[in-house]
C-alpha atoms as a PDB file:
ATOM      1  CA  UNK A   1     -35.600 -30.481  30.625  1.00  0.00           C
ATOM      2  CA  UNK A   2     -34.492 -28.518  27.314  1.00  0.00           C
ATOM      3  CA  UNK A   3     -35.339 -25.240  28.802  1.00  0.00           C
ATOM      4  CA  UNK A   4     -33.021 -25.461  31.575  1.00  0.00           C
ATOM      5  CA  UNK A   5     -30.130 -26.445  29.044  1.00  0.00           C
ATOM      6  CA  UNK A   6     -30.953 -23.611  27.063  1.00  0.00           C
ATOM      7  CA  UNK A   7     -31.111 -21.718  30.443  1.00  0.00           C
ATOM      8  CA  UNK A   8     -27.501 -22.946  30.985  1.00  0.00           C
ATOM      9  CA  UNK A   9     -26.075 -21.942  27.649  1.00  0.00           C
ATOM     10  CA  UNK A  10     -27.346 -18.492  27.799  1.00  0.00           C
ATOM     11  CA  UNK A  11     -25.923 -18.080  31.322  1.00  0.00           C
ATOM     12  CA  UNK A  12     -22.442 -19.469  30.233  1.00  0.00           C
ATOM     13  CA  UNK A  13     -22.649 -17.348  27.152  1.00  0.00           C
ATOM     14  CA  UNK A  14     -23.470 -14.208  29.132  1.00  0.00           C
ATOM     15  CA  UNK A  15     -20.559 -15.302  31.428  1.00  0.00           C
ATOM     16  CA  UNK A  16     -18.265 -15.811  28.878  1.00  0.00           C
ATOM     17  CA  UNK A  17     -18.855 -12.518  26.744  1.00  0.00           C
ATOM     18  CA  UNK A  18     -18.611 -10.315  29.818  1.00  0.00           C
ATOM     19  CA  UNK A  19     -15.674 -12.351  30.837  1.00  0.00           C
ATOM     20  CA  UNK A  20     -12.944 -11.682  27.674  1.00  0.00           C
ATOM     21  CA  UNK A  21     -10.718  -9.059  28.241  1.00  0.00           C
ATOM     22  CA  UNK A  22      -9.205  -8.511  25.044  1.00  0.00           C
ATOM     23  CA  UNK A  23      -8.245  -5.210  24.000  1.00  0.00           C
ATOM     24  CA  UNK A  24      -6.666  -3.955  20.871  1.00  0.00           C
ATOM     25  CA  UNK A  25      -2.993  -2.969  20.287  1.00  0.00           C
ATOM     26  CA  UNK A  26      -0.965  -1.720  18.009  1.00  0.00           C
ATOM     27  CA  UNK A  27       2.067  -3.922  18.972  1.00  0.00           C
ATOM     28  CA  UNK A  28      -0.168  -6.885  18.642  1.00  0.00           C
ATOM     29  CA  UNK A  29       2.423  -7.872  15.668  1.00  0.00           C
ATOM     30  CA  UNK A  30       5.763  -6.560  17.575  1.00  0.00           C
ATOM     31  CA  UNK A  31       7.077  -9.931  18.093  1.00  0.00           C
ATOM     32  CA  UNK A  32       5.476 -12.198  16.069  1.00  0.00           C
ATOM     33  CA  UNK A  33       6.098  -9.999  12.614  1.00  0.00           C
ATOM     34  CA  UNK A  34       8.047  -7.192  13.731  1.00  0.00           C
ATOM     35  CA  UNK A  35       8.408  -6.252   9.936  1.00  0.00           C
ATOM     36  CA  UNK A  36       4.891  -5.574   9.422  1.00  0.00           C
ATOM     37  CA  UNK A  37       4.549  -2.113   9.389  1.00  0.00           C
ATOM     38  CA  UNK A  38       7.251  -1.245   7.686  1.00  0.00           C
ATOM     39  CA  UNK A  39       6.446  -3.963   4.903  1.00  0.00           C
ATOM     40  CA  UNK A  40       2.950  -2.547   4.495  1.00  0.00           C
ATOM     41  CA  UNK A  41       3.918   0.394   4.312  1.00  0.00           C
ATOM     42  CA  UNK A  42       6.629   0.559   1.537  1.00  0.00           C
ATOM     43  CA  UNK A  43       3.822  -1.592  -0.478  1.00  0.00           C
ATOM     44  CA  UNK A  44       1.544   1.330  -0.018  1.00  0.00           C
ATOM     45  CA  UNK A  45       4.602   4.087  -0.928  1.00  0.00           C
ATOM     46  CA  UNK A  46       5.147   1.977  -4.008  1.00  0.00           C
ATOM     47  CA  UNK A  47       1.355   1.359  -4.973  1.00  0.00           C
ATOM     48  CA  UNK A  48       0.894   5.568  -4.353  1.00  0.00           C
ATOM     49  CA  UNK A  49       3.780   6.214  -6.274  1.00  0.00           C
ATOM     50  CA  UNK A  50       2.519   4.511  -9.339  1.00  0.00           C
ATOM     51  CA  UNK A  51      -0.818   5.960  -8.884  1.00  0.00           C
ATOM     52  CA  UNK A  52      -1.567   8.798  -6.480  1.00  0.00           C
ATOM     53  CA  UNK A  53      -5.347   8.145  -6.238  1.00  0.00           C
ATOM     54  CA  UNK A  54      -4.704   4.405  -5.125  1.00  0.00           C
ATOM     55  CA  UNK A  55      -4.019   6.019  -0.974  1.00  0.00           C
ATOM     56  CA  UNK A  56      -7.942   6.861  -1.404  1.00  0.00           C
ATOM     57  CA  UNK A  57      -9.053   3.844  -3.269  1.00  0.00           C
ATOM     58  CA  UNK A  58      -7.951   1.404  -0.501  1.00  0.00           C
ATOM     59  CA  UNK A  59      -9.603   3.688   2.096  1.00  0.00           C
ATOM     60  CA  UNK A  60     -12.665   2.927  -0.170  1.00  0.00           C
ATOM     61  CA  UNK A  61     -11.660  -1.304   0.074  1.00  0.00           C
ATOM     62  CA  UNK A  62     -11.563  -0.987   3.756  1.00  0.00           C
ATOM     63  CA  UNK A  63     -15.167   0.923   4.121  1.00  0.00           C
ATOM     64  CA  UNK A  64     -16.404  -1.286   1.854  1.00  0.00           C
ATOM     65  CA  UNK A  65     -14.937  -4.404   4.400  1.00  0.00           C
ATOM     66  CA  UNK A  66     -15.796  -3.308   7.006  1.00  0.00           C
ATOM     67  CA  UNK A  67     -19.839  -1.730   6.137  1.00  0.00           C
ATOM     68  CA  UNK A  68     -21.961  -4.934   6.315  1.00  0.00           C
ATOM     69  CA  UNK A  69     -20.124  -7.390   8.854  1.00  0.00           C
ATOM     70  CA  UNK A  70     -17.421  -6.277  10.199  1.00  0.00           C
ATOM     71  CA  UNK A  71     -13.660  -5.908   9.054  1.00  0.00           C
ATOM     72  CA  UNK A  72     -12.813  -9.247   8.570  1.00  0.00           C
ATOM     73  CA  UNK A  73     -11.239  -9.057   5.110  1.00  0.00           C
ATOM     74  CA  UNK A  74     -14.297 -10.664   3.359  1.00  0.00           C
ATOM     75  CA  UNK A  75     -14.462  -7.963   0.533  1.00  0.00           C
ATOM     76  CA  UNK A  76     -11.478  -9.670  -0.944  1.00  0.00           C
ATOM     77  CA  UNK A  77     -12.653 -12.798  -1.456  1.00  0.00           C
ATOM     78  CA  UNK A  78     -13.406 -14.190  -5.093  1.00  0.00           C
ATOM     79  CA  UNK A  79     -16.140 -16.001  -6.268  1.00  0.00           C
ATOM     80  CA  UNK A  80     -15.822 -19.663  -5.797  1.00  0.00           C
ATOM     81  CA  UNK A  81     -18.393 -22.366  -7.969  1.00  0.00           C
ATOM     82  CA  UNK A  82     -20.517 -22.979  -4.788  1.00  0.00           C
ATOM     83  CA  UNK A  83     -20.577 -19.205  -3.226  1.00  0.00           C
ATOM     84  CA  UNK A  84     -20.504 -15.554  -4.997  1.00  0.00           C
ATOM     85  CA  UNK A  85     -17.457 -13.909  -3.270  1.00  0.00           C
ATOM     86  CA  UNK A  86     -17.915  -9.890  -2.213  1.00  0.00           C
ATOM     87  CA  UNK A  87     -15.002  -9.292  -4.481  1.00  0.00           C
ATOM     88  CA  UNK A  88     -17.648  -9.265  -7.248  1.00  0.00           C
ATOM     89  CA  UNK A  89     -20.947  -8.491  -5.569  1.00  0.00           C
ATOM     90  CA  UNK A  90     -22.950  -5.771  -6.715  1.00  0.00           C
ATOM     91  CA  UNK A  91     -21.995  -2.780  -4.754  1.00  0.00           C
ATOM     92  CA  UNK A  92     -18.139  -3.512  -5.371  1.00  0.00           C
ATOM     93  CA  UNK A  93     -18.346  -4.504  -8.720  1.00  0.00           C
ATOM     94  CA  UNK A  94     -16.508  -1.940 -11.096  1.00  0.00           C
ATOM     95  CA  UNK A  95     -16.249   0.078  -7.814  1.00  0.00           C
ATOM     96  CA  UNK A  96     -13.640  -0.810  -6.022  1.00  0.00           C
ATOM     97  CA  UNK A  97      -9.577  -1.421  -7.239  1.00  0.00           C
ATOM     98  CA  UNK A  98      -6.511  -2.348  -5.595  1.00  0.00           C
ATOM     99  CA  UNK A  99      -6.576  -6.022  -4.762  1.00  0.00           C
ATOM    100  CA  UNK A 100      -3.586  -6.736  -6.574  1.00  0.00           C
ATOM    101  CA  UNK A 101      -1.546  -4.119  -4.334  1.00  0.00           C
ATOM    102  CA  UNK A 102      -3.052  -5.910  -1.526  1.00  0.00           C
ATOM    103  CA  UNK A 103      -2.057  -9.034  -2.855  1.00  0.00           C
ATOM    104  CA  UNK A 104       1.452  -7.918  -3.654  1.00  0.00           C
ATOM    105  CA  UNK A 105       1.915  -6.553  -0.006  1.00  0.00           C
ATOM    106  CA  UNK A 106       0.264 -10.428   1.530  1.00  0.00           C
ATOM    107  CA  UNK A 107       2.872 -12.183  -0.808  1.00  0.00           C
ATOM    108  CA  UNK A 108       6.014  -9.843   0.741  1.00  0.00           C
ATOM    109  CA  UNK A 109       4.333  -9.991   4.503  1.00  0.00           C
ATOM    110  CA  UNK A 110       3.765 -14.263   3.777  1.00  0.00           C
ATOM    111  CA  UNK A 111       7.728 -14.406   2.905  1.00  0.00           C
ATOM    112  CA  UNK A 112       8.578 -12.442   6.298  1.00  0.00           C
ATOM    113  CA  UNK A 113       5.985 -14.095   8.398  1.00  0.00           C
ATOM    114  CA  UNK A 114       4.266 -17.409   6.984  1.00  0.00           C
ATOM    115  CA  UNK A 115       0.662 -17.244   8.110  1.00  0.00           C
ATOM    116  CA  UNK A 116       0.972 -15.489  11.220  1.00  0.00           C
ATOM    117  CA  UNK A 117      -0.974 -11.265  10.068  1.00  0.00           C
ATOM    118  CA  UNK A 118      -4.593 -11.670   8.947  1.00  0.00           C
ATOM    119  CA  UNK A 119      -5.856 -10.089   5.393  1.00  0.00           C
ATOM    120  CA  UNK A 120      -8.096  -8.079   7.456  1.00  0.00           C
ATOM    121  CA  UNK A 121      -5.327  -6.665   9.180  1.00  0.00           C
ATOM    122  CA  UNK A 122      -3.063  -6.063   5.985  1.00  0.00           C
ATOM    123  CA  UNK A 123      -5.861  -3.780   4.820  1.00  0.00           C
ATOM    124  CA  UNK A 124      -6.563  -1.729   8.006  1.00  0.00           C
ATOM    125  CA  UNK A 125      -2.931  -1.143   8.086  1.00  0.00           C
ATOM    126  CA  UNK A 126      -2.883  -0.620   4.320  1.00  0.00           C
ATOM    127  CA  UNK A 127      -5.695   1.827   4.305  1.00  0.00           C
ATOM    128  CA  UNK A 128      -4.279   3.487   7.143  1.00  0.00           C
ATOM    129  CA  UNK A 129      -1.262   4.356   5.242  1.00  0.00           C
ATOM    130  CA  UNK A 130      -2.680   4.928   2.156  1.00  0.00           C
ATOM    131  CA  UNK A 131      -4.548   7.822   3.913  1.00  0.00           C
ATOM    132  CA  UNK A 132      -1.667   9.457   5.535  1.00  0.00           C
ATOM    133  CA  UNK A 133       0.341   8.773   2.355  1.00  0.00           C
END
């Protein structure tokens, strides 16, 4: 009897992942923060103007993100008394800066949009920019 429910999960879970349909866009924000881009990116003009090598150091944030799981924002996350944050885990210790200009562009993007853009997205866009900046 518990192999056939396990049979059925794995079917519905095959169904369902070949079922989504969900593609990416870069006017996934157009209507729901239509500021975005334009907020991110004068954080990033500002940050770059104050130090030119910080366009390169959020590319670093973002590869850093984005290596072991996925880009999901999780390299900005601080250590917490239960749980050792990847803010400060080895490989980004002393390696890695600009989480304050990626907390000064959340703060402005929170005040034009309360909780509607992801962190993870605030960095790909951020690290986007600070390349082409």
């Amino acid at each position: 009897m518990a192999s056939i429910n396990v049979s059925y999960f794995f079917i519905v879970l095959f169904l369902l992942a070949f079922s989504a349909n969900a593609e990416l866009s870069s006017h996934f924000y157009s209507k729901s923060c239509p500021r975005l881009k334009w907020i991110v990116r004068a954080g990033m003009a500002k940050a770059v103007n104050r130090d030119k090598r910080m366009g390169a150091s959020m590319l670093r944030m973002f590869f850093h993100d984005c290596f072991v799981n996925g880009c999901e924002a999780s390299v900005l996350l601080d250590d917490t008394p239960t749980m050792r944050g990847e803010k400060n885990a080895f490989p980004n210790r002393n390696s890695l800066r600009g989480f304050e200009v990626i907390d000064d562009i959340k703060t402005e993007v929170e005040a034009a949009c309360k909780e509607t853009v992801s962190c993870a997205d605030i960095l790909a866009l951020a690290a986007r920019d600070g390349a082409d900046l």
